[in-house]
PDB file of N, CA and C in Angstrom:
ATOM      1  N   UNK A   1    -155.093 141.495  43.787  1.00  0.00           N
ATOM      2  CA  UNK A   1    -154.565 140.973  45.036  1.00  0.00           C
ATOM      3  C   UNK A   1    -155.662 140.223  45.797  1.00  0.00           C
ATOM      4  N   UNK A   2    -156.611 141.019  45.654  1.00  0.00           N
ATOM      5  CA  UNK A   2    -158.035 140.055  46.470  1.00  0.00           C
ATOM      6  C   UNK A   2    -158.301 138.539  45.632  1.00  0.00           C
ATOM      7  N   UNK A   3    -158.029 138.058  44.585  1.00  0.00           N
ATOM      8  CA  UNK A   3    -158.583 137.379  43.921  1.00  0.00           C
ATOM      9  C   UNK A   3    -157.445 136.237  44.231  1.00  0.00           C
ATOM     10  N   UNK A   4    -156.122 136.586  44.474  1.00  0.00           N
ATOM     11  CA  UNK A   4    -155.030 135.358  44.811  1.00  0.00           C
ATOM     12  C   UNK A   4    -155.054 135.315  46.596  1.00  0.00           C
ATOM     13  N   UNK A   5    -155.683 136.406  47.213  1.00  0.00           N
ATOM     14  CA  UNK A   5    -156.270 135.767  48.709  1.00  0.00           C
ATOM     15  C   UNK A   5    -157.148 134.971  48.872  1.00  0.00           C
ATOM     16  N   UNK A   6    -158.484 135.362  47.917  1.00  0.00           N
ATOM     17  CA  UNK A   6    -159.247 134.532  48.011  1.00  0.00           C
ATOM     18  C   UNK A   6    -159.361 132.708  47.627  1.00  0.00           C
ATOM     19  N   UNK A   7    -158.258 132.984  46.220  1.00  0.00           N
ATOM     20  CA  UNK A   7    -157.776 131.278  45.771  1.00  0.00           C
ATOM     21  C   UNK A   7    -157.279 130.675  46.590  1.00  0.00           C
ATOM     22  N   UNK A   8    -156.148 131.427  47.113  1.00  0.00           N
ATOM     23  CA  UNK A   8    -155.371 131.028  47.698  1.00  0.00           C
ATOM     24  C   UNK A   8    -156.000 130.369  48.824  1.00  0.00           C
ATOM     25  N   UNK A   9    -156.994 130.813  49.722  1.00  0.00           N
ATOM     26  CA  UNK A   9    -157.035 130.686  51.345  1.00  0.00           C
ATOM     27  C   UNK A   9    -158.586 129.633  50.682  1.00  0.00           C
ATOM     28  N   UNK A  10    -159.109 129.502  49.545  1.00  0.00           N
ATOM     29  CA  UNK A  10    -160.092 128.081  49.024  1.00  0.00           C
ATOM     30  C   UNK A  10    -159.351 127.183  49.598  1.00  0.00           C
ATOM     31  N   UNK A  11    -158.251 127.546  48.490  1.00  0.00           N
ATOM     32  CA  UNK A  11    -157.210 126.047  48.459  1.00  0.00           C
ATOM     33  C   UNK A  11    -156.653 125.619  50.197  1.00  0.00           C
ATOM     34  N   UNK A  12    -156.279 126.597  50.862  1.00  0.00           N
ATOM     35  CA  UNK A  12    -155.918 126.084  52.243  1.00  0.00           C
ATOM     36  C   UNK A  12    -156.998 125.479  52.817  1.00  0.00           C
ATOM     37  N   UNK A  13    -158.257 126.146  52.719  1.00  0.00           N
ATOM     38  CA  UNK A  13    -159.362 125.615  53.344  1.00  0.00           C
ATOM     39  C   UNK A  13    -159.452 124.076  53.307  1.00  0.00           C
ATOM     40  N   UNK A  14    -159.065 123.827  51.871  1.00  0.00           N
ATOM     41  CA  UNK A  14    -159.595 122.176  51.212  1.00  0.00           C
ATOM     42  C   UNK A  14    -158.022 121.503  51.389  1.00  0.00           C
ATOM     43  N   UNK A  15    -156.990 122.286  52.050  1.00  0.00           N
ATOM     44  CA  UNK A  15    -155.881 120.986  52.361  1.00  0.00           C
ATOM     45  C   UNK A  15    -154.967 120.788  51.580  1.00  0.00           C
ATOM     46  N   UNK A  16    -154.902 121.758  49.563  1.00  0.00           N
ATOM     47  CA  UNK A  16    -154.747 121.265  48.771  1.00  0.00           C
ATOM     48  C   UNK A  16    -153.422 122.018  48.343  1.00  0.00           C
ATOM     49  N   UNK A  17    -153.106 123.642  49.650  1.00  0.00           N
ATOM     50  CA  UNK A  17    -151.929 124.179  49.332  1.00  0.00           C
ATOM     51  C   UNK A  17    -150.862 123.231  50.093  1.00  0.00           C
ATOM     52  N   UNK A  18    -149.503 123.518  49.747  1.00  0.00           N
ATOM     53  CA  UNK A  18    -148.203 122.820  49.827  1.00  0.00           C
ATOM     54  C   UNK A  18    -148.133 123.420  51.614  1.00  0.00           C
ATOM     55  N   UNK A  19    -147.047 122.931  52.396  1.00  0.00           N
ATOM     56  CA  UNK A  19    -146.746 123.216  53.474  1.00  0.00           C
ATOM     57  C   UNK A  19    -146.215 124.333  53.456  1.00  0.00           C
ATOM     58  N   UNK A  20    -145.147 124.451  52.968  1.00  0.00           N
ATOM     59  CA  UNK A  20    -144.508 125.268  52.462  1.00  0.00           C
ATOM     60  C   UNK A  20    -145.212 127.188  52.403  1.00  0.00           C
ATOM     61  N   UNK A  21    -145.809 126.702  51.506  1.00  0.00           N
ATOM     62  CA  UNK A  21    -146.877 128.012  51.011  1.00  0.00           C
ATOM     63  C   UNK A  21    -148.064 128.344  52.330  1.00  0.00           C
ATOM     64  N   UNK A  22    -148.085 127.460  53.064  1.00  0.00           N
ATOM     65  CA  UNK A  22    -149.330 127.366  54.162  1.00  0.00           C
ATOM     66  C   UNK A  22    -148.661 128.640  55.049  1.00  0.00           C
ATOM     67  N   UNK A  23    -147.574 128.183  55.136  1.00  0.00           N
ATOM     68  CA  UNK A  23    -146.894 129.120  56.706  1.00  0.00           C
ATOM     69  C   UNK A  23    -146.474 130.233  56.121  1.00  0.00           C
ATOM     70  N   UNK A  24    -146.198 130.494  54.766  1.00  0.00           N
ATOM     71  CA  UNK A  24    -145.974 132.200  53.951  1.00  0.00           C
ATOM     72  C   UNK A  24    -147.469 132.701  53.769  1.00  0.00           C
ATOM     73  N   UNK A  25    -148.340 132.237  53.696  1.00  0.00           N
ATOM     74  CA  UNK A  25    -149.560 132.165  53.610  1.00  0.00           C
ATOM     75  C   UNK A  25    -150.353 132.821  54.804  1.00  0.00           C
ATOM     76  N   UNK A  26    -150.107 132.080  55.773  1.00  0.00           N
ATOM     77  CA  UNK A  26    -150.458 132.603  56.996  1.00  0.00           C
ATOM     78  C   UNK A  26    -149.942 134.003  57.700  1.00  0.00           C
ATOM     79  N   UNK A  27    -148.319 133.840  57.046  1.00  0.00           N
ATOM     80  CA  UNK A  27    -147.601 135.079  58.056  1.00  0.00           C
ATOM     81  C   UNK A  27    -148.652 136.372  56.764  1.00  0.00           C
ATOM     82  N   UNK A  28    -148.722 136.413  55.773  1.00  0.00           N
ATOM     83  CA  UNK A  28    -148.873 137.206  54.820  1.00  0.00           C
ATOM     84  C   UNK A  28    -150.817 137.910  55.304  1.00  0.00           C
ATOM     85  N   UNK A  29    -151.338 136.843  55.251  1.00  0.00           N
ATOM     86  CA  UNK A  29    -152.753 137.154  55.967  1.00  0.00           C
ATOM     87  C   UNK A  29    -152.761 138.021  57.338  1.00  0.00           C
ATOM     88  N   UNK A  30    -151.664 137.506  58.328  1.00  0.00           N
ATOM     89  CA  UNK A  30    -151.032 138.250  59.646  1.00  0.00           C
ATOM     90  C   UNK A  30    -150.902 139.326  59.581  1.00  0.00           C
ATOM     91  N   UNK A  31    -150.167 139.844  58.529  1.00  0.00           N
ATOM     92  CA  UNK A  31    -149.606 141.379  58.106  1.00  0.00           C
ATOM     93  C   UNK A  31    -150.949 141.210  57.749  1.00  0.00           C
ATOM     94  N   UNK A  32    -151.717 141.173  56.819  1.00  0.00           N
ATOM     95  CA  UNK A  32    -152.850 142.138  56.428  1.00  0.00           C
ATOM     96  C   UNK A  32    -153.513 142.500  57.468  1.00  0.00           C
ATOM     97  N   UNK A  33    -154.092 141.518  58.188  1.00  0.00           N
ATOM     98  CA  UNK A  33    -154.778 142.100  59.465  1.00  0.00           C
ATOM     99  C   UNK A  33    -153.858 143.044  60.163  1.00  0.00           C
ATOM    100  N   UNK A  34    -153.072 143.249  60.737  1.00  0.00           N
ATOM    101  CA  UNK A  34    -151.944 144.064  60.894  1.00  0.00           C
ATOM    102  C   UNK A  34    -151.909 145.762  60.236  1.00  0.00           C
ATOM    103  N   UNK A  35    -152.364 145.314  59.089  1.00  0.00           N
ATOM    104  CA  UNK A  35    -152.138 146.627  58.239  1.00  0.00           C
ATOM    105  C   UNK A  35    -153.502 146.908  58.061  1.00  0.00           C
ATOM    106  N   UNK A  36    -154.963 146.369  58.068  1.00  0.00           N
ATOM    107  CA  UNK A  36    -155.773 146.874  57.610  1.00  0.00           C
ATOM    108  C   UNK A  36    -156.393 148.278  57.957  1.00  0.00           C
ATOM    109  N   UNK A  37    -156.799 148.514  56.728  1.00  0.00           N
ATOM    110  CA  UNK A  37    -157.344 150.020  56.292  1.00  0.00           C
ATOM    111  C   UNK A  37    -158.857 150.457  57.516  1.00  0.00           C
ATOM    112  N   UNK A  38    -158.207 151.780  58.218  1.00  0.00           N
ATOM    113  CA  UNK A  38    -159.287 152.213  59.515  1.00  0.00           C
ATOM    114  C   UNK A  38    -159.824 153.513  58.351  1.00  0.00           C
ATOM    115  N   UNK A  39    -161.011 153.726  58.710  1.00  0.00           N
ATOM    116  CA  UNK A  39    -161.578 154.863  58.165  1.00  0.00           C
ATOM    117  C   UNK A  39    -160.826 156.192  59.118  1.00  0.00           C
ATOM    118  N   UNK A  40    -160.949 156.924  58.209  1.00  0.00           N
ATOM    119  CA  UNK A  40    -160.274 158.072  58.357  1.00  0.00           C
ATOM    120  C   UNK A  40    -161.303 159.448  58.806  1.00  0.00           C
ATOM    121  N   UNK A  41    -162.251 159.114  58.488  1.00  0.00           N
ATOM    122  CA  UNK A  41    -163.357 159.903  58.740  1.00  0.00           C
ATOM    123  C   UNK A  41    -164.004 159.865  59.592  1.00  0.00           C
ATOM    124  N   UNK A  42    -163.911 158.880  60.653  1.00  0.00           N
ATOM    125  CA  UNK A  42    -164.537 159.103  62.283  1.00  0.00           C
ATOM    126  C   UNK A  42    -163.839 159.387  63.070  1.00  0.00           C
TER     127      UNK A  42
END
């Protein structure tokens, strides 16, 4: 999963993803921040 975020958000960087995919792209990055993992141990 890290390895098609990371392609993925190259390719946005350089202009080269579709429109389309930009704005599923974005909402999908949204949720991650959204969901990311808090340590449990402090």
């Amino acid at each position: 999963m890290l390895n098609f975020i990371k392609h993925n958000r190259k390719l946005m960087n350089k202009g080269e993803l579709k429109e389309g995919r930009v704005e599923m792209f974005e909402k999908l990055l949204e949720m991650g921040e959204r969901c990311r993992r808090v340590n449990q141990y402090v």
